[in-house]
PDB file of N, CA and C in Angstrom:
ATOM      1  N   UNK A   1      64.992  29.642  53.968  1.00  0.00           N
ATOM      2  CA  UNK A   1      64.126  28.641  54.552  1.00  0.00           C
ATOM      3  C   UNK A   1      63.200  28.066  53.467  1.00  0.00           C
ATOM      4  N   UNK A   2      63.043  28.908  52.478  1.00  0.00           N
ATOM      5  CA  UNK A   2      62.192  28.419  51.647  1.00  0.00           C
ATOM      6  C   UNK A   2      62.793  27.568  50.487  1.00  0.00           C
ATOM      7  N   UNK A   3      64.513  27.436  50.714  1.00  0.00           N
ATOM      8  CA  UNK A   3      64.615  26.174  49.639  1.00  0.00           C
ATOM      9  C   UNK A   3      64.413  24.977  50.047  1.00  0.00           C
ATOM     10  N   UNK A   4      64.895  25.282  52.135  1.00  0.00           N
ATOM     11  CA  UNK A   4      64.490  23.770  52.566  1.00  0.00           C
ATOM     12  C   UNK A   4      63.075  23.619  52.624  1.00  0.00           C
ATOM     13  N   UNK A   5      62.169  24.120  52.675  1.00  0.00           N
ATOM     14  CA  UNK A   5      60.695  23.240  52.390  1.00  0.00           C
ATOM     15  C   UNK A   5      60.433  22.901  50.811  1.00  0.00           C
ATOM     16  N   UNK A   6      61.179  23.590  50.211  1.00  0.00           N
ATOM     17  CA  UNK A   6      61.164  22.567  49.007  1.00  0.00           C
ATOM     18  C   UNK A   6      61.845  20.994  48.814  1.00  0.00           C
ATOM     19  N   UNK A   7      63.592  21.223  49.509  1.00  0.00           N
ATOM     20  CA  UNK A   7      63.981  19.785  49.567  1.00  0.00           C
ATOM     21  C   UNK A   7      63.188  19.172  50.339  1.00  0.00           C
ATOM     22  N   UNK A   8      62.582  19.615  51.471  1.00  0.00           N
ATOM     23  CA  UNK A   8      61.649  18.642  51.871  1.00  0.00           C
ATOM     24  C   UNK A   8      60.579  18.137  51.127  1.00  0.00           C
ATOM     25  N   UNK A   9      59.944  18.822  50.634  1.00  0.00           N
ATOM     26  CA  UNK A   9      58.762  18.270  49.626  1.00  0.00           C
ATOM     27  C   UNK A   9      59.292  17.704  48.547  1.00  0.00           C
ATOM     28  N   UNK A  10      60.808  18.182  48.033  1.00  0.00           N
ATOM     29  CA  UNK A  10      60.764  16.823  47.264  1.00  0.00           C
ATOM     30  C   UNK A  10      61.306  15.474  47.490  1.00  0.00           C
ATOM     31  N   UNK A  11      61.778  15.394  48.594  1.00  0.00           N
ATOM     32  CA  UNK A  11      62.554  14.574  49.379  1.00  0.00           C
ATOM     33  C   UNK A  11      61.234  13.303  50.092  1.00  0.00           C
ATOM     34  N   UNK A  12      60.112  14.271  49.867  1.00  0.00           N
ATOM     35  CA  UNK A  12      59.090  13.360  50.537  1.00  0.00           C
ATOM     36  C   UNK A  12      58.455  12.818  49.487  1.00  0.00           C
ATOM     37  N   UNK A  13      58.090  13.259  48.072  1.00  0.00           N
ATOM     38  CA  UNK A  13      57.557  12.816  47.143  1.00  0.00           C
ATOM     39  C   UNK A  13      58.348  11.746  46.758  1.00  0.00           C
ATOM     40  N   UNK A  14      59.736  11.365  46.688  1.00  0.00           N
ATOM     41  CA  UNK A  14      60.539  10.455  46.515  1.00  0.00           C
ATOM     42  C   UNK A  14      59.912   9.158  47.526  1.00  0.00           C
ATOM     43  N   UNK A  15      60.122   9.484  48.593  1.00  0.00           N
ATOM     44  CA  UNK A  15      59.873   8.620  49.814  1.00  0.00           C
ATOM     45  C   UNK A  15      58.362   8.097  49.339  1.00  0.00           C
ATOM     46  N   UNK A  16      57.189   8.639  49.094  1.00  0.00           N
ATOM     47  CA  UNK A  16      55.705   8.606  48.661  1.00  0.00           C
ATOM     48  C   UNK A  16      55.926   7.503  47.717  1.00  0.00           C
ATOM     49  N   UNK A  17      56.703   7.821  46.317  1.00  0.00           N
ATOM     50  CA  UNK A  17      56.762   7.081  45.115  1.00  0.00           C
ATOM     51  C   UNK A  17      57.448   5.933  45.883  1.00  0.00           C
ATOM     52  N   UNK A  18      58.392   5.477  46.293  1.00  0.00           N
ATOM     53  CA  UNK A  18      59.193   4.736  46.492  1.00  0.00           C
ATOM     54  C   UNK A  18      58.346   3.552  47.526  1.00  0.00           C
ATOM     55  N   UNK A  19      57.775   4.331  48.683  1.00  0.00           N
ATOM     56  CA  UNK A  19      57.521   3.304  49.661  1.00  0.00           C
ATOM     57  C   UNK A  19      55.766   2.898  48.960  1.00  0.00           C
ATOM     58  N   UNK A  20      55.405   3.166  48.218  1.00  0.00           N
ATOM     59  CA  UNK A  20      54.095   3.150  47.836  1.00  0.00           C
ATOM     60  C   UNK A  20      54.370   1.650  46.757  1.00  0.00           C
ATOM     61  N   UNK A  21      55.817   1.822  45.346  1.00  0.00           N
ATOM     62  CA  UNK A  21      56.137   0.905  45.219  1.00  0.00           C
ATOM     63  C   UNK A  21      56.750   0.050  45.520  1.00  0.00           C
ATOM     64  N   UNK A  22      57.356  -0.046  46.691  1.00  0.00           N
ATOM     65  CA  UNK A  22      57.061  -1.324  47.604  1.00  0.00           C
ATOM     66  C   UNK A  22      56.275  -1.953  48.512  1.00  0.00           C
ATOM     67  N   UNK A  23      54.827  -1.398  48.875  1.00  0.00           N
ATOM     68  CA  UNK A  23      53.557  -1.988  49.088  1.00  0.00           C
ATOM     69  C   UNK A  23      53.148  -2.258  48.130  1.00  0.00           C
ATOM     70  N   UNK A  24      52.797  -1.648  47.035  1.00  0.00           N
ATOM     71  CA  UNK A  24      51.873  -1.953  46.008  1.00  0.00           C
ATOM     72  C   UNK A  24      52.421  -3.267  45.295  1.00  0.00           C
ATOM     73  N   UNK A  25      54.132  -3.304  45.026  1.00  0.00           N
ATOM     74  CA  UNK A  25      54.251  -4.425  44.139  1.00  0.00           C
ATOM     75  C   UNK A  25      55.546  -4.744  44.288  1.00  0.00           C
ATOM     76  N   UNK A  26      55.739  -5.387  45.864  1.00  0.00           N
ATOM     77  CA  UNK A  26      56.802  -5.711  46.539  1.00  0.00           C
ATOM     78  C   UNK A  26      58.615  -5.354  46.030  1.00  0.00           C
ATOM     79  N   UNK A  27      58.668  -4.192  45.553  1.00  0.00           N
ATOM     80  CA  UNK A  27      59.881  -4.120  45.065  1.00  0.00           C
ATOM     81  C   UNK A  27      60.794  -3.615  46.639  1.00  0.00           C
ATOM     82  N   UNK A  28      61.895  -4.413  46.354  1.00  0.00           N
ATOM     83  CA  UNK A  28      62.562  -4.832  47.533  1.00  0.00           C
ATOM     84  C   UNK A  28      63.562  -3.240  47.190  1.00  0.00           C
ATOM     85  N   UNK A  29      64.157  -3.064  45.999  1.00  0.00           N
ATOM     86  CA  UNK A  29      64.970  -2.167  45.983  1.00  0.00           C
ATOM     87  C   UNK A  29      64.507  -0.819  46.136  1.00  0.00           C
ATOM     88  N   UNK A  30      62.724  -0.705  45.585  1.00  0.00           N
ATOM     89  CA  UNK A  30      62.090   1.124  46.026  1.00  0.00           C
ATOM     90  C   UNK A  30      62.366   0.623  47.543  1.00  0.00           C
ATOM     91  N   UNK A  31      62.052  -0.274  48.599  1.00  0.00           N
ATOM     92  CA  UNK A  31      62.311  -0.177  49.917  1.00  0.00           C
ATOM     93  C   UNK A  31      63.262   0.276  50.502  1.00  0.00           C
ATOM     94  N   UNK A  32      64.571  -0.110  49.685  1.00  0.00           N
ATOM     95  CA  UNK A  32      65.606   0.518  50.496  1.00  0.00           C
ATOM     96  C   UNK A  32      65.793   2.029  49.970  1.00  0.00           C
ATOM     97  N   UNK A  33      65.263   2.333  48.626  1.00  0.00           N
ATOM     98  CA  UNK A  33      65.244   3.923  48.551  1.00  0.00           C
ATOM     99  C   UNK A  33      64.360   4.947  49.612  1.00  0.00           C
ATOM    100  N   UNK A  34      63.066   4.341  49.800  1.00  0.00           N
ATOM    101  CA  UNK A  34      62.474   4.987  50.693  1.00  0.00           C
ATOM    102  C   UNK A  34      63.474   4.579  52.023  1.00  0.00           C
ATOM    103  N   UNK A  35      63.761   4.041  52.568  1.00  0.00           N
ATOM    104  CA  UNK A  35      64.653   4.109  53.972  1.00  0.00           C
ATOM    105  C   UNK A  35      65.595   5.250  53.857  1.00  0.00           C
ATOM    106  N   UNK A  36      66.269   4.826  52.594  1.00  0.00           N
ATOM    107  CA  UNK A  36      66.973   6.375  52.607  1.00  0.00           C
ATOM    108  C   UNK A  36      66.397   7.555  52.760  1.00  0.00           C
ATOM    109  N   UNK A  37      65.528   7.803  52.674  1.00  0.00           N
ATOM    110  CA  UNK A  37      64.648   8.957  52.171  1.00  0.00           C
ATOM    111  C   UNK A  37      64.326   8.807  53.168  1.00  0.00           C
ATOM    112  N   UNK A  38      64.002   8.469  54.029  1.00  0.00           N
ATOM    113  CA  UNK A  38      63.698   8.548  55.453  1.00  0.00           C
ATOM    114  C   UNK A  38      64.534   9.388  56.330  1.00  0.00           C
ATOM    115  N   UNK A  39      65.679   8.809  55.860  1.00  0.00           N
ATOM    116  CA  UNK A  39      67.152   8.943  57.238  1.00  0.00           C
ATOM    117  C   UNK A  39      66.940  10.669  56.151  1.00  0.00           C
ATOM    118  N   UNK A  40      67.335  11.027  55.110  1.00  0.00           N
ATOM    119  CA  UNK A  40      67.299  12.007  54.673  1.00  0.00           C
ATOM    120  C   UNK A  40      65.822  12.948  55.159  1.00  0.00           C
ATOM    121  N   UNK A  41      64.952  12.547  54.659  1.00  0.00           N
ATOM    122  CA  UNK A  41      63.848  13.705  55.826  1.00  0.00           C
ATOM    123  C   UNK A  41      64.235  13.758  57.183  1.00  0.00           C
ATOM    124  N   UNK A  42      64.502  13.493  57.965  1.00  0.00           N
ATOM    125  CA  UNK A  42      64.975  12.948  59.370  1.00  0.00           C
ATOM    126  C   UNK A  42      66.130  14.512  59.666  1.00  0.00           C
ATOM    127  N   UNK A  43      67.093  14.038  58.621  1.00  0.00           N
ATOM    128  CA  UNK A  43      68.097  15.190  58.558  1.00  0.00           C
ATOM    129  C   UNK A  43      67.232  16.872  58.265  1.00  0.00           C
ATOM    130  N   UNK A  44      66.654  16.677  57.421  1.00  0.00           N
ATOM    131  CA  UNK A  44      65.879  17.811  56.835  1.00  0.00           C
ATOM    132  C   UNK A  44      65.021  18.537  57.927  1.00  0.00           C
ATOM    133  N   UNK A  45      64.231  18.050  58.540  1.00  0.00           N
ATOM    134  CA  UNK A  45      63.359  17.949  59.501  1.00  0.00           C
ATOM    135  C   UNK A  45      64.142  18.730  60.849  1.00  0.00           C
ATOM    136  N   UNK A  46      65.055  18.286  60.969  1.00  0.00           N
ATOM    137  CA  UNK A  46      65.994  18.800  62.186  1.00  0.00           C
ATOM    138  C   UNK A  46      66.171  19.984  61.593  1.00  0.00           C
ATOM    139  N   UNK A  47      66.716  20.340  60.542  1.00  0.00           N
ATOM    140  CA  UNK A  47      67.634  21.648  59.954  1.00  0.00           C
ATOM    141  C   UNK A  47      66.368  22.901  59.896  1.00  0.00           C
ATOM    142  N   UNK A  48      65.451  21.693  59.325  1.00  0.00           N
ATOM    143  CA  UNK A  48      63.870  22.994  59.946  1.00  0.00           C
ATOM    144  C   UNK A  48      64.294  23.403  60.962  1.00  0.00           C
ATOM    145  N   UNK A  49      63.266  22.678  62.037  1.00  0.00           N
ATOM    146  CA  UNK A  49      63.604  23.012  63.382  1.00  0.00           C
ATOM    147  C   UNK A  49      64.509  24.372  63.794  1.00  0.00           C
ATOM    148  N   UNK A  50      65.635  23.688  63.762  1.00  0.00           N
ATOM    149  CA  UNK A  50      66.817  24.735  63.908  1.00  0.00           C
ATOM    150  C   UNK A  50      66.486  26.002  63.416  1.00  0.00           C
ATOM    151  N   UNK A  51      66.100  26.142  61.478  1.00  0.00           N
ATOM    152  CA  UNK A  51      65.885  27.090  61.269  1.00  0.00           C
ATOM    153  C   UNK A  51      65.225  27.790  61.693  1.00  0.00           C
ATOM    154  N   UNK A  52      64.298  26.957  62.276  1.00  0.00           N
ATOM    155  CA  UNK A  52      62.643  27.738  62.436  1.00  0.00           C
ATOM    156  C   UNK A  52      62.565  28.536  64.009  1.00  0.00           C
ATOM    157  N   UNK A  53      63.266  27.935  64.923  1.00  0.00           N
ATOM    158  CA  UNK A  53      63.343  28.358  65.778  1.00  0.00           C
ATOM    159  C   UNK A  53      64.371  30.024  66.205  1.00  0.00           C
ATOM    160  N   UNK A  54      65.465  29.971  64.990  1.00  0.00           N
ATOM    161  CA  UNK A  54      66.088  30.834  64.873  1.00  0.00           C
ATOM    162  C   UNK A  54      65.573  32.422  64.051  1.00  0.00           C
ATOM    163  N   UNK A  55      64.327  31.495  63.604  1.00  0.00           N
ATOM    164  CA  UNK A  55      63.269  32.538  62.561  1.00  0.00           C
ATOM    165  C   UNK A  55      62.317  33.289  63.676  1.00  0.00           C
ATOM    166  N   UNK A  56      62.251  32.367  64.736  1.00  0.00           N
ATOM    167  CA  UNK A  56      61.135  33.108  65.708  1.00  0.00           C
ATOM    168  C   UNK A  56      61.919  33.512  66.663  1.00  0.00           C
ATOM    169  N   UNK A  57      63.137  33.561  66.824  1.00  0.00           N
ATOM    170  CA  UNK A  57      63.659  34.431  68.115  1.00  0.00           C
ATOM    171  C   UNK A  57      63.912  35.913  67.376  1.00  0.00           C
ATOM    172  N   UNK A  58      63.631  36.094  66.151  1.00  0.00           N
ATOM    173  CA  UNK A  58      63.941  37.367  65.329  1.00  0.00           C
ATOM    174  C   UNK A  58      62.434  38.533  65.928  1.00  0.00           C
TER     175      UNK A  58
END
């Protein structure tokens, strides 16, 4: 469990850098990286879940 809270954290720092440079200085292409990075936390996020819930029925 503890490698996925790392892909998550780095999966989110991507998303941070990315969607930050496309507010800050309209880059159209960090936008579509952060979307990805979205749909990818999204995935991540679930697989928590799952894990986590399987961690507390122990």
């Amino acid at each position: 469990m503890k490698d996925l809270i790392n892909k998550i954290e780095a999966e989110f720092e991507a998303f941070q850098k990315d969607s930050n440079a496309q507010l800050e200085s309209g880059n159209k292409a960090a936008g579509t990286r952060a979307r990805k990075s979205s749909l990818e936390l999204t995935k991540l996020f679930k697989e928590f879940r799952k894990e986590s819930l399987e961690a507390s029925k122990k």
